[in-house]
N, C-alpha and C. Protein backbone atom coordinates (compact mmCIF):
# COMPACT_ATOMS: atom_id res chain seq x y z
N UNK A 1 -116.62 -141.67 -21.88
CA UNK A 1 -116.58 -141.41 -23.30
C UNK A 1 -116.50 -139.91 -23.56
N UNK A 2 -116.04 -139.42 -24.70
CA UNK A 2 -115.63 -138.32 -24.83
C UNK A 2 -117.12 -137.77 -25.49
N UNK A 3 -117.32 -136.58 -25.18
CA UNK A 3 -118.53 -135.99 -25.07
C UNK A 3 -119.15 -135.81 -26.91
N UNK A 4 -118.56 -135.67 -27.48
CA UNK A 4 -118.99 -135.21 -28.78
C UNK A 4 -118.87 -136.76 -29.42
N UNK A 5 -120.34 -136.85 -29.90
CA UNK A 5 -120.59 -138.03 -30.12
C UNK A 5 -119.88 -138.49 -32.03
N UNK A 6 -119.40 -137.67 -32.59
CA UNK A 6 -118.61 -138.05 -33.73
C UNK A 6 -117.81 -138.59 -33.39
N UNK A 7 -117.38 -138.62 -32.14
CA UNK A 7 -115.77 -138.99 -32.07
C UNK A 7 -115.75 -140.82 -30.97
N UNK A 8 -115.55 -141.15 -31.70
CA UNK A 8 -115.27 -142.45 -31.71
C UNK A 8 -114.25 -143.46 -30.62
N UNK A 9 -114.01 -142.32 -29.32
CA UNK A 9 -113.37 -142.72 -28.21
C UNK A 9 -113.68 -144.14 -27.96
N UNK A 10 -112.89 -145.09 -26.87
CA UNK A 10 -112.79 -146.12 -26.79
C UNK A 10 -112.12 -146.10 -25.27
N UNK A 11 -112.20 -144.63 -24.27
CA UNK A 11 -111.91 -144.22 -23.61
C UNK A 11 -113.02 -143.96 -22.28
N UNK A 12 -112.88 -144.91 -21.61
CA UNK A 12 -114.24 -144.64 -20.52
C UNK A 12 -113.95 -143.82 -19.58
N UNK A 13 -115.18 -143.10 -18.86
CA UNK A 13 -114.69 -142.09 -17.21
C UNK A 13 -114.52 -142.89 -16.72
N UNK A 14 -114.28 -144.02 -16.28
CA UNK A 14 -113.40 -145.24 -15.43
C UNK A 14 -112.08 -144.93 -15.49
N UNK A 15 -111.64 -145.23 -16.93
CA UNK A 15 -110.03 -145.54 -17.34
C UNK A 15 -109.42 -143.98 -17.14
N UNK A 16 -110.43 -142.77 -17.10
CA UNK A 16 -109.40 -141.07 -17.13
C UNK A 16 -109.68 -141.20 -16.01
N UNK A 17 -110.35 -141.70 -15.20
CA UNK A 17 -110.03 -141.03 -13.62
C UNK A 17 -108.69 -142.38 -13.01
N UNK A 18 -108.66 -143.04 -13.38
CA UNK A 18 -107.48 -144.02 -13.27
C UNK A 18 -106.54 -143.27 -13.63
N UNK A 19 -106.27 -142.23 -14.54
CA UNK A 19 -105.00 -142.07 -15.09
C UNK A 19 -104.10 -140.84 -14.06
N UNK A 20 -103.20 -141.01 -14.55
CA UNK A 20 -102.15 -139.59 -13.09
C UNK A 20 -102.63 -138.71 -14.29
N UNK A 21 -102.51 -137.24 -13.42
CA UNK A 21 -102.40 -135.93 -13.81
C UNK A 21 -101.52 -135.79 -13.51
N UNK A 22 -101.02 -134.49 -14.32
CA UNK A 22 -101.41 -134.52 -15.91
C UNK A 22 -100.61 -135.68 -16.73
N UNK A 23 -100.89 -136.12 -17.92
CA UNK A 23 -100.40 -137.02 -18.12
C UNK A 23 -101.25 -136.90 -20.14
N UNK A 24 -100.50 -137.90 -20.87
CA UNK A 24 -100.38 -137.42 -22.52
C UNK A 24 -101.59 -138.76 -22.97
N UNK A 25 -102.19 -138.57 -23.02
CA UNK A 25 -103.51 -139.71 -23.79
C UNK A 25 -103.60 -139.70 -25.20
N UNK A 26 -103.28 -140.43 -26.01
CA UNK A 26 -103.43 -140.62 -27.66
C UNK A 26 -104.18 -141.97 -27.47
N UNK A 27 -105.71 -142.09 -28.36
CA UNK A 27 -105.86 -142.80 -28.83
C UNK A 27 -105.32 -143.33 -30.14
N UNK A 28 -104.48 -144.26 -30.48
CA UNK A 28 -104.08 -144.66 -31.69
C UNK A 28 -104.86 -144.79 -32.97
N UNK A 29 -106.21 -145.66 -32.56
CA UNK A 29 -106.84 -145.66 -33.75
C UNK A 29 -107.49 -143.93 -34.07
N UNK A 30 -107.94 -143.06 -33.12
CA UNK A 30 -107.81 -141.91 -34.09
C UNK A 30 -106.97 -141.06 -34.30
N UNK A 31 -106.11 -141.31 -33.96
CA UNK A 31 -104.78 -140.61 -34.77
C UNK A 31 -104.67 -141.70 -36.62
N UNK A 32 -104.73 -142.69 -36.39
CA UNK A 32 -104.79 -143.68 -37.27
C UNK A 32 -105.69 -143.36 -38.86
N UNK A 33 -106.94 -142.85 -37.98
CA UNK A 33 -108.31 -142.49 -39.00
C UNK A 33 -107.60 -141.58 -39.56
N UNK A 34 -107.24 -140.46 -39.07
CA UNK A 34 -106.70 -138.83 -39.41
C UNK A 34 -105.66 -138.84 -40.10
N UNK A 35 -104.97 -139.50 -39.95
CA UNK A 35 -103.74 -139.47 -41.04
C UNK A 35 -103.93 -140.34 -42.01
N UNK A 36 -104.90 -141.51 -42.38
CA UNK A 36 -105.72 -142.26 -43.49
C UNK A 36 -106.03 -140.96 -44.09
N UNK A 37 -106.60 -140.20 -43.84
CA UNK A 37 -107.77 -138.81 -44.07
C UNK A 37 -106.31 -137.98 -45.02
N UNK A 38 -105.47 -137.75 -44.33
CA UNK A 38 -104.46 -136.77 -44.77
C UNK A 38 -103.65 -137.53 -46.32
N UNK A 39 -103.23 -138.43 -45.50
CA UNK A 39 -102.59 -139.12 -46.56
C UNK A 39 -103.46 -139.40 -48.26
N UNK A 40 -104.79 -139.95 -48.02
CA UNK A 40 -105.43 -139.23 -49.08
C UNK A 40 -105.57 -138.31 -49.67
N UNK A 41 -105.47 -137.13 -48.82
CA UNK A 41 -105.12 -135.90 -49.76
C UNK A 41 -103.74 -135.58 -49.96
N UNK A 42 -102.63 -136.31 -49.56
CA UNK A 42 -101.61 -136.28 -50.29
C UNK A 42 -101.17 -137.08 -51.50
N UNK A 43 -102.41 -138.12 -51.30
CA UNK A 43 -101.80 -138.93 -52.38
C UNK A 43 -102.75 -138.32 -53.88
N UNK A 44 -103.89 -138.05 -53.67
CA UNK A 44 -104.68 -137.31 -54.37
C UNK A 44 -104.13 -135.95 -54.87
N UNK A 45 -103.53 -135.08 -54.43
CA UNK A 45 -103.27 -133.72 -54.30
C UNK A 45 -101.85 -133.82 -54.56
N UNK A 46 -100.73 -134.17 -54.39
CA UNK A 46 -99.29 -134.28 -54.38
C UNK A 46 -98.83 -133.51 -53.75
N UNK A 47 -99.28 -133.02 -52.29
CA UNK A 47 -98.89 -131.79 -51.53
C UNK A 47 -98.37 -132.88 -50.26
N UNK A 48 -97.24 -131.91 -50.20
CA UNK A 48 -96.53 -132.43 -49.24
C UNK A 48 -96.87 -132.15 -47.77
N UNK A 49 -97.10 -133.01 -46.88
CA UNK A 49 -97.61 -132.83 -45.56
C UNK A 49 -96.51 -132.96 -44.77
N UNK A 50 -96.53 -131.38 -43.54
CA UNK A 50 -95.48 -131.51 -42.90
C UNK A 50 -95.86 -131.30 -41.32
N UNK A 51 -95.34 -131.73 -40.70
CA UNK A 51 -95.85 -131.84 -39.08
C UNK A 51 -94.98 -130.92 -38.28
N UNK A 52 -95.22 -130.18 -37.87
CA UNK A 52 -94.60 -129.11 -36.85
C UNK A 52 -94.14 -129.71 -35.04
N UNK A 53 -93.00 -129.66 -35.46
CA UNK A 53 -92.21 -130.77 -34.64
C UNK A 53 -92.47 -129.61 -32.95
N UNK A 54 -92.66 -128.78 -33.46
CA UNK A 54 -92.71 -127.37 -31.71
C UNK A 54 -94.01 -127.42 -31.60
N UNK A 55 -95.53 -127.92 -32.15
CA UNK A 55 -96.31 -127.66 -31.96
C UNK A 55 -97.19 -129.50 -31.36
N UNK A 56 -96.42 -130.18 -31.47
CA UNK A 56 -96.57 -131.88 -31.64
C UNK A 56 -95.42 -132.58 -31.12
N UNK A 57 -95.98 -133.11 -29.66
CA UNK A 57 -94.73 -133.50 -29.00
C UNK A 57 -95.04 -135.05 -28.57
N UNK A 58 -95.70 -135.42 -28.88
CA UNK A 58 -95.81 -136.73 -28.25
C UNK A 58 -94.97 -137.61 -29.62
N UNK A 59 -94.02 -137.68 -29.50
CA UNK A 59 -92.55 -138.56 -30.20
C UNK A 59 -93.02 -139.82 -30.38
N UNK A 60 -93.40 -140.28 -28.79
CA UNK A 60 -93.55 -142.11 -29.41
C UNK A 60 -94.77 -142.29 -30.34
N UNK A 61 -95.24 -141.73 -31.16
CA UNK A 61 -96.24 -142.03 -31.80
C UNK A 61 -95.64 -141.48 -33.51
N UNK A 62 -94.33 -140.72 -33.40
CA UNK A 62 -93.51 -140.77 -34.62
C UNK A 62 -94.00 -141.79 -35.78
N UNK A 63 -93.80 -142.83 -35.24
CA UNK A 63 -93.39 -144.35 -36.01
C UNK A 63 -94.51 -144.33 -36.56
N UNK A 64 -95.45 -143.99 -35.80
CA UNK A 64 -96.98 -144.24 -36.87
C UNK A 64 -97.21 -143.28 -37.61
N UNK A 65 -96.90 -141.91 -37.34
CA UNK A 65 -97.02 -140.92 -38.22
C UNK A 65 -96.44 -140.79 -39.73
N UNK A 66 -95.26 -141.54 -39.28
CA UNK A 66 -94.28 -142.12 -40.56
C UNK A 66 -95.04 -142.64 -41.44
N UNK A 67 -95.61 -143.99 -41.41
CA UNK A 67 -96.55 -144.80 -42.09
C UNK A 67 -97.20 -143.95 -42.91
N UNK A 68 -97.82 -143.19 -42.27
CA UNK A 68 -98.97 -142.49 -43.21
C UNK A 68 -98.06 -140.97 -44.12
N UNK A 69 -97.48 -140.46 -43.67
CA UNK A 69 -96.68 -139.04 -44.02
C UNK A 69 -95.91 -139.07 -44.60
């Protein structure tokens, strides 16, 4: 589990020492929470949220980012 106990991993030291190095780990549901979070303040605020395509590379997770953005 990921050390800081706010955070809501679903990620055991079993399953990261299983994984190859280096290698790209997204939990979905908190990426999921966070853009719930954003999208409220866009829908609240009318500010347009924009994602920095050079700073954010994991692509296959686009589709969900969509949803919320």
């Amino acid at each position: 589990m990921h050390e800081n106990k706010h955070i809501e991993s679903k990620i055991t030291q079993e399953m990261l020492n299983s994984l190859p190095s280096p290698c790209w780990l997204l939990e979905e549901h908190l990426l999921k929470k966070n853009l719930k979070i954003l999208n409220n303040i866009k829908e609240k605020t009318g500010v347009k949220i924009l994602l920095a395509l050079k700073g954010y590379a994991l692509w296959k997770s686009f589709d969900t980012v969509r949803e919320y953005l």
